[in-house]
PDB file of N, CA and C in Angstrom:
ATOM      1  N   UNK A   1     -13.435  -1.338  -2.392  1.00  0.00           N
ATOM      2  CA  UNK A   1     -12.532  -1.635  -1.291  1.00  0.00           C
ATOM      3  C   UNK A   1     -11.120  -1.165  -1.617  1.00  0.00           C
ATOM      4  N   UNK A   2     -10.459  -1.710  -2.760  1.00  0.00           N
ATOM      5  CA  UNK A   2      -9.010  -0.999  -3.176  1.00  0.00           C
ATOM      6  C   UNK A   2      -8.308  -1.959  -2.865  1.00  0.00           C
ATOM      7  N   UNK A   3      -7.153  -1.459  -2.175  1.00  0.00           N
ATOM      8  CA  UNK A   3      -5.884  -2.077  -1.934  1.00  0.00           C
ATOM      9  C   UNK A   3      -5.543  -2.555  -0.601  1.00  0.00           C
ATOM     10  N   UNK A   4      -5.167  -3.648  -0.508  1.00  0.00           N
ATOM     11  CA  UNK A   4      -4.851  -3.841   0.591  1.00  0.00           C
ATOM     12  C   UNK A   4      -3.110  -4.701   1.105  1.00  0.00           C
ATOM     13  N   UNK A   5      -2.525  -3.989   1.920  1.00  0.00           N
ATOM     14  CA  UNK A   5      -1.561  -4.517   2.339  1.00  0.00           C
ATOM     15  C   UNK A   5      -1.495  -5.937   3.267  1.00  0.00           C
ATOM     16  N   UNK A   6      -0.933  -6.982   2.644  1.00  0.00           N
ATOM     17  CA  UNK A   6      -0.393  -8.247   3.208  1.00  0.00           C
ATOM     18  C   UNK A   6       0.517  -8.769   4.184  1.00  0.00           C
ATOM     19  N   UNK A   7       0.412  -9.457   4.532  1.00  0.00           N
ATOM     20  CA  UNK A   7       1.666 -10.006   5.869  1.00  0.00           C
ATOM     21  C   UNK A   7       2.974 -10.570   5.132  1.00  0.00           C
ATOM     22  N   UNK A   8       2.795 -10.313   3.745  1.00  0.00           N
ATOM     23  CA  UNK A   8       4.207 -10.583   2.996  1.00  0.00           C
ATOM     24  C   UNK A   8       4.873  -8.939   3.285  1.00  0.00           C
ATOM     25  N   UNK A   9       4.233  -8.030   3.649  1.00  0.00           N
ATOM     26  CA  UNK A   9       5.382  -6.742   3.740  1.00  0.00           C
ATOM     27  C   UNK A   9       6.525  -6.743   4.644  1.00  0.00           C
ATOM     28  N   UNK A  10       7.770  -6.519   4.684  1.00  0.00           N
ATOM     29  CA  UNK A  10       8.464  -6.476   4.985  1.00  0.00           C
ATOM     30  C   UNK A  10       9.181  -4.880   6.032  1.00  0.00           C
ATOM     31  N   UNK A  11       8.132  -4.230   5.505  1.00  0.00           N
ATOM     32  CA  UNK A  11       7.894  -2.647   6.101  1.00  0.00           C
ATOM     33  C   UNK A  11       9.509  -1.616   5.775  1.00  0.00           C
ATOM     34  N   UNK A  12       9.342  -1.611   4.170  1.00  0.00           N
ATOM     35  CA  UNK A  12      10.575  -0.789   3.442  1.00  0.00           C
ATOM     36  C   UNK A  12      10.128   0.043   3.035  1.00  0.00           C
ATOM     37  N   UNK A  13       8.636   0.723   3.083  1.00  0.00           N
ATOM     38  CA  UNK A  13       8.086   1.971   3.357  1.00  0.00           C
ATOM     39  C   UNK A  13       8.221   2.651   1.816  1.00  0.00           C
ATOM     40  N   UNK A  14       8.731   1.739   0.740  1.00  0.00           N
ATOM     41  CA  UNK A  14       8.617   2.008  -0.328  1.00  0.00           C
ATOM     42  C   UNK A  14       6.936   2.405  -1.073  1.00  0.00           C
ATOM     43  N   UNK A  15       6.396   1.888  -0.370  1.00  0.00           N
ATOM     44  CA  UNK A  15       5.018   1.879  -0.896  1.00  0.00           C
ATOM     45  C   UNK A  15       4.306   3.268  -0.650  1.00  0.00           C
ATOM     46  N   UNK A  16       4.442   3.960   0.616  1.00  0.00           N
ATOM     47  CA  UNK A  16       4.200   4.960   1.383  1.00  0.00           C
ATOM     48  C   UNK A  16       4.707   5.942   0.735  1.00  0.00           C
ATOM     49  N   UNK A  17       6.446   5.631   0.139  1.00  0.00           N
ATOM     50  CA  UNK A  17       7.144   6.966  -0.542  1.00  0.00           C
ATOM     51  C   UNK A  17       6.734   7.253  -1.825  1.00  0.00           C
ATOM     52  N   UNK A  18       5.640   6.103  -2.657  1.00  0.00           N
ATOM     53  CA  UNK A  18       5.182   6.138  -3.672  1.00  0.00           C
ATOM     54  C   UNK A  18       3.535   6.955  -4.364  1.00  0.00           C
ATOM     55  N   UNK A  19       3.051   6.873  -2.697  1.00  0.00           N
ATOM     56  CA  UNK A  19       1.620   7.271  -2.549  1.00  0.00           C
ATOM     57  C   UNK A  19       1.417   8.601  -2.832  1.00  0.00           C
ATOM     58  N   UNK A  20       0.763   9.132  -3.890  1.00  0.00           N
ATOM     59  CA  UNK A  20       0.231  10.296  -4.135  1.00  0.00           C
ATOM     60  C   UNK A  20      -0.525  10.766  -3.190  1.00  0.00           C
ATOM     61  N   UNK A  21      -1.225  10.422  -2.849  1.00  0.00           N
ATOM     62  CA  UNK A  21      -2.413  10.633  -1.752  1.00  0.00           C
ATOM     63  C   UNK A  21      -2.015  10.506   0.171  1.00  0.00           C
ATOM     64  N   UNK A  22      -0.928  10.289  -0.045  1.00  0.00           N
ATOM     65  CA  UNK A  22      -0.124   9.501   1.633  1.00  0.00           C
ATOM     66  C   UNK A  22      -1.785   8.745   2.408  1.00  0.00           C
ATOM     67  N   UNK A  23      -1.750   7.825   1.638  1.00  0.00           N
ATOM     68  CA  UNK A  23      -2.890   7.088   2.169  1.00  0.00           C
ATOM     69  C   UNK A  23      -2.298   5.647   2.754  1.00  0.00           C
ATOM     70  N   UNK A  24      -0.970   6.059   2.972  1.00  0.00           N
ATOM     71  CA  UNK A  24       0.358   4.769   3.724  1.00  0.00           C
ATOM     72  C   UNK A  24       0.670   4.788   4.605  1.00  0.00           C
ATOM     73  N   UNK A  25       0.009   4.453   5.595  1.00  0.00           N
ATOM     74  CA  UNK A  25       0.902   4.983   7.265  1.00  0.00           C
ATOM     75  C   UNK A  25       2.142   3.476   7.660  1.00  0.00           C
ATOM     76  N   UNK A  26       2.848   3.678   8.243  1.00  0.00           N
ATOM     77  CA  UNK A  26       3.959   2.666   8.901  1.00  0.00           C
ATOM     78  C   UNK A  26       3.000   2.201  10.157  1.00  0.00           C
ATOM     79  N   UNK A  27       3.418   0.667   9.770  1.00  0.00           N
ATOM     80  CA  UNK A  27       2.760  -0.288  10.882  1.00  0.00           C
ATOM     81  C   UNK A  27       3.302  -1.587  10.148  1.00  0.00           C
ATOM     82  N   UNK A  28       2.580  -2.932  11.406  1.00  0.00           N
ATOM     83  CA  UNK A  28       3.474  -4.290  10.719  1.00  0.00           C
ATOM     84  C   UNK A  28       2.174  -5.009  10.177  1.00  0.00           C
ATOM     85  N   UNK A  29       1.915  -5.162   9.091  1.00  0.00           N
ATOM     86  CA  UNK A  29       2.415  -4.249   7.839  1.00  0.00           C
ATOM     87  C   UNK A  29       1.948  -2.816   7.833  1.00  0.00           C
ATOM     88  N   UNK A  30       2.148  -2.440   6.824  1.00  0.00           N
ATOM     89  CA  UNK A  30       1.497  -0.723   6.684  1.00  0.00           C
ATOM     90  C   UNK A  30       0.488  -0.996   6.372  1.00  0.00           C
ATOM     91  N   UNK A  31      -0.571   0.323   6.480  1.00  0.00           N
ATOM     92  CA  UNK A  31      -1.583   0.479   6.773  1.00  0.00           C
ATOM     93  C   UNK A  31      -2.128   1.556   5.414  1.00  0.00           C
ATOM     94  N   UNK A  32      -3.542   1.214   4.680  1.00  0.00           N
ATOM     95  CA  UNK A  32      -3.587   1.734   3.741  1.00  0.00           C
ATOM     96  C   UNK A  32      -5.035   2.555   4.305  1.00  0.00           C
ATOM     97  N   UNK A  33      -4.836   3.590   4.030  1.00  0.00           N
ATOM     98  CA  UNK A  33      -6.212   4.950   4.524  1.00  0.00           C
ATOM     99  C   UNK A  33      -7.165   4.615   3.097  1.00  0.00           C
ATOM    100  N   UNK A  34      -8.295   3.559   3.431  1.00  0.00           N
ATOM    101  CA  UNK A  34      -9.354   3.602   1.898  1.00  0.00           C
ATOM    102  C   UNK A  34      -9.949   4.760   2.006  1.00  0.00           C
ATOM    103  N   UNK A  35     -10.231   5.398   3.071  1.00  0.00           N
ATOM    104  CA  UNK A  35     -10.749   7.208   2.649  1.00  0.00           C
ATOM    105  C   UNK A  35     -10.330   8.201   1.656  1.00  0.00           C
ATOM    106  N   UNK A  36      -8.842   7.755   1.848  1.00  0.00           N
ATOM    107  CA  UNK A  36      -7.866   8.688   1.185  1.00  0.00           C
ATOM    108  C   UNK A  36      -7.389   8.207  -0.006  1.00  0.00           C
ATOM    109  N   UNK A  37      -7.190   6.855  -0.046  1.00  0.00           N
ATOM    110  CA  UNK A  37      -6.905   6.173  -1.709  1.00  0.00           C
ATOM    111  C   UNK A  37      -7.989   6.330  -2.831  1.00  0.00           C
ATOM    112  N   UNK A  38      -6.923   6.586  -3.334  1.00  0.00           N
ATOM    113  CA  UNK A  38      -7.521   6.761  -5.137  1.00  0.00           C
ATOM    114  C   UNK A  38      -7.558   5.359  -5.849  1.00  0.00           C
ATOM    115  N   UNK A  39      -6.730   4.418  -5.310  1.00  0.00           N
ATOM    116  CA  UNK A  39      -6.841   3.312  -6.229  1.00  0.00           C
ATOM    117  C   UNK A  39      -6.364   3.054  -7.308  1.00  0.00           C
ATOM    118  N   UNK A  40      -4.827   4.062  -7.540  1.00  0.00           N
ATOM    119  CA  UNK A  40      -4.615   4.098  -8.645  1.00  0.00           C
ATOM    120  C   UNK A  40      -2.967   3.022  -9.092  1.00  0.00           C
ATOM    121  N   UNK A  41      -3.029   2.478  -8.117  1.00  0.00           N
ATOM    122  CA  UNK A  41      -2.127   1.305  -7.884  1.00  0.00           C
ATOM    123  C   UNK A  41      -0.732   1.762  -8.002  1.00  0.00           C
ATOM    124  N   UNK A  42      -0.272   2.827  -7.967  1.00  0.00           N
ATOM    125  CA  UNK A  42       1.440   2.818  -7.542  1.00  0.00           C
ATOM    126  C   UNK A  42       1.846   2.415  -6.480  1.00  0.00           C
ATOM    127  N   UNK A  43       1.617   2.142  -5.042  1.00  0.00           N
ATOM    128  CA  UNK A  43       1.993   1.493  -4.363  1.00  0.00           C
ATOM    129  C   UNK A  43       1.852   0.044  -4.670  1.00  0.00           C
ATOM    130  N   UNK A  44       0.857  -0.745  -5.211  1.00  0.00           N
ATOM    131  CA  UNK A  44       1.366  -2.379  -5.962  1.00  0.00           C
ATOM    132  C   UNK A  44       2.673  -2.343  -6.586  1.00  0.00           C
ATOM    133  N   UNK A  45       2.676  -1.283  -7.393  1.00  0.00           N
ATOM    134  CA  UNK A  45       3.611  -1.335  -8.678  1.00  0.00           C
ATOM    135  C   UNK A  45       5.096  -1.376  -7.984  1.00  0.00           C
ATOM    136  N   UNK A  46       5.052  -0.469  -7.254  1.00  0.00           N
ATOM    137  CA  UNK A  46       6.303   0.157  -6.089  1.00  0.00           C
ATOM    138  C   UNK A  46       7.011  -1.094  -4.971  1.00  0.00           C
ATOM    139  N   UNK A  47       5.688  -2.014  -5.089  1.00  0.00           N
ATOM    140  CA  UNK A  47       5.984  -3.225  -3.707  1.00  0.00           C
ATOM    141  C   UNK A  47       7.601  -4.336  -4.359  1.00  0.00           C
ATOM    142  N   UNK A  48       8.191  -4.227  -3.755  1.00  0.00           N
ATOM    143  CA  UNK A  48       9.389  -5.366  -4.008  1.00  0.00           C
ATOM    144  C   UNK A  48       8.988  -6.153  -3.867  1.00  0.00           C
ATOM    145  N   UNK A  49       8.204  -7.145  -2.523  1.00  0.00           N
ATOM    146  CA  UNK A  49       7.498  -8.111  -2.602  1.00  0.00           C
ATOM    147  C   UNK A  49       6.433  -9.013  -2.668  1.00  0.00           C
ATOM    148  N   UNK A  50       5.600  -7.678  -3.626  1.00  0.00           N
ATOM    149  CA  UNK A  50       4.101  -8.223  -4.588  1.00  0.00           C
ATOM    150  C   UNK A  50       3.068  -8.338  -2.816  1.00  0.00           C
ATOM    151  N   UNK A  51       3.482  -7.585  -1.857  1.00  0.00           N
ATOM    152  CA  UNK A  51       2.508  -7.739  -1.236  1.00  0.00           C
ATOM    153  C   UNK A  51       1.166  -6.779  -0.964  1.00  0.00           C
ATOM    154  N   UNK A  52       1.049  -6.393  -1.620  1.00  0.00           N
ATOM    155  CA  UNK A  52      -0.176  -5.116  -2.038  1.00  0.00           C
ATOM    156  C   UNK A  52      -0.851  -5.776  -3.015  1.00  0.00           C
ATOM    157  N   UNK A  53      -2.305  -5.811  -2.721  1.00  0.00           N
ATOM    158  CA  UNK A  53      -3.235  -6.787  -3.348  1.00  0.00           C
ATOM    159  C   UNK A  53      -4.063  -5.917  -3.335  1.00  0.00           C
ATOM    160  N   UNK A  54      -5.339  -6.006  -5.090  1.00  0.00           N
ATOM    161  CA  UNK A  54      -6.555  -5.689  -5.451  1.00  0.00           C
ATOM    162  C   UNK A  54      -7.383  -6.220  -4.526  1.00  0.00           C
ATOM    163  N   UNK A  55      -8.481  -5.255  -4.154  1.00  0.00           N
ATOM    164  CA  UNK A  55      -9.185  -6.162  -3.260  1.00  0.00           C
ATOM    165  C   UNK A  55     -10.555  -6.604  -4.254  1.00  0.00           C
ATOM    166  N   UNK A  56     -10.743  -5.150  -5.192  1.00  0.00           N
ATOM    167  CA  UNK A  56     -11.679  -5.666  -5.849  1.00  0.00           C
ATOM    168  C   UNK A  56     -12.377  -6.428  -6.820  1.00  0.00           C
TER     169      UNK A  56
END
């Protein structure tokens, strides 16, 4: 499953500017493409407010 974005985001699009893969689209919250993610967690790492969660 991967990663998934929370209703703690605040939508500072930091996560999106972090994505190797642009598997980040803008929405409330953003929106993570599992087709396109690698799973390699820089957008967690990138989140100011820890709202990007392991799903697995």
């Amino acid at each position: 499953m991967g990663y998934k974005i929370t209703d703690k985001c605040i939508g500072c699009g930091s996560c999106a500017a972090q994505c190797p893969m642009g598997a980040i689209t803008e929405g409330t919250p953003y929106i993570i493409d599992h087709e396109k993610c690698i799973g390699c967690g820089s957008c967690a790492a990138q989140c100011p407010m820890q709202a990007i969660i392991n799903e697995d």
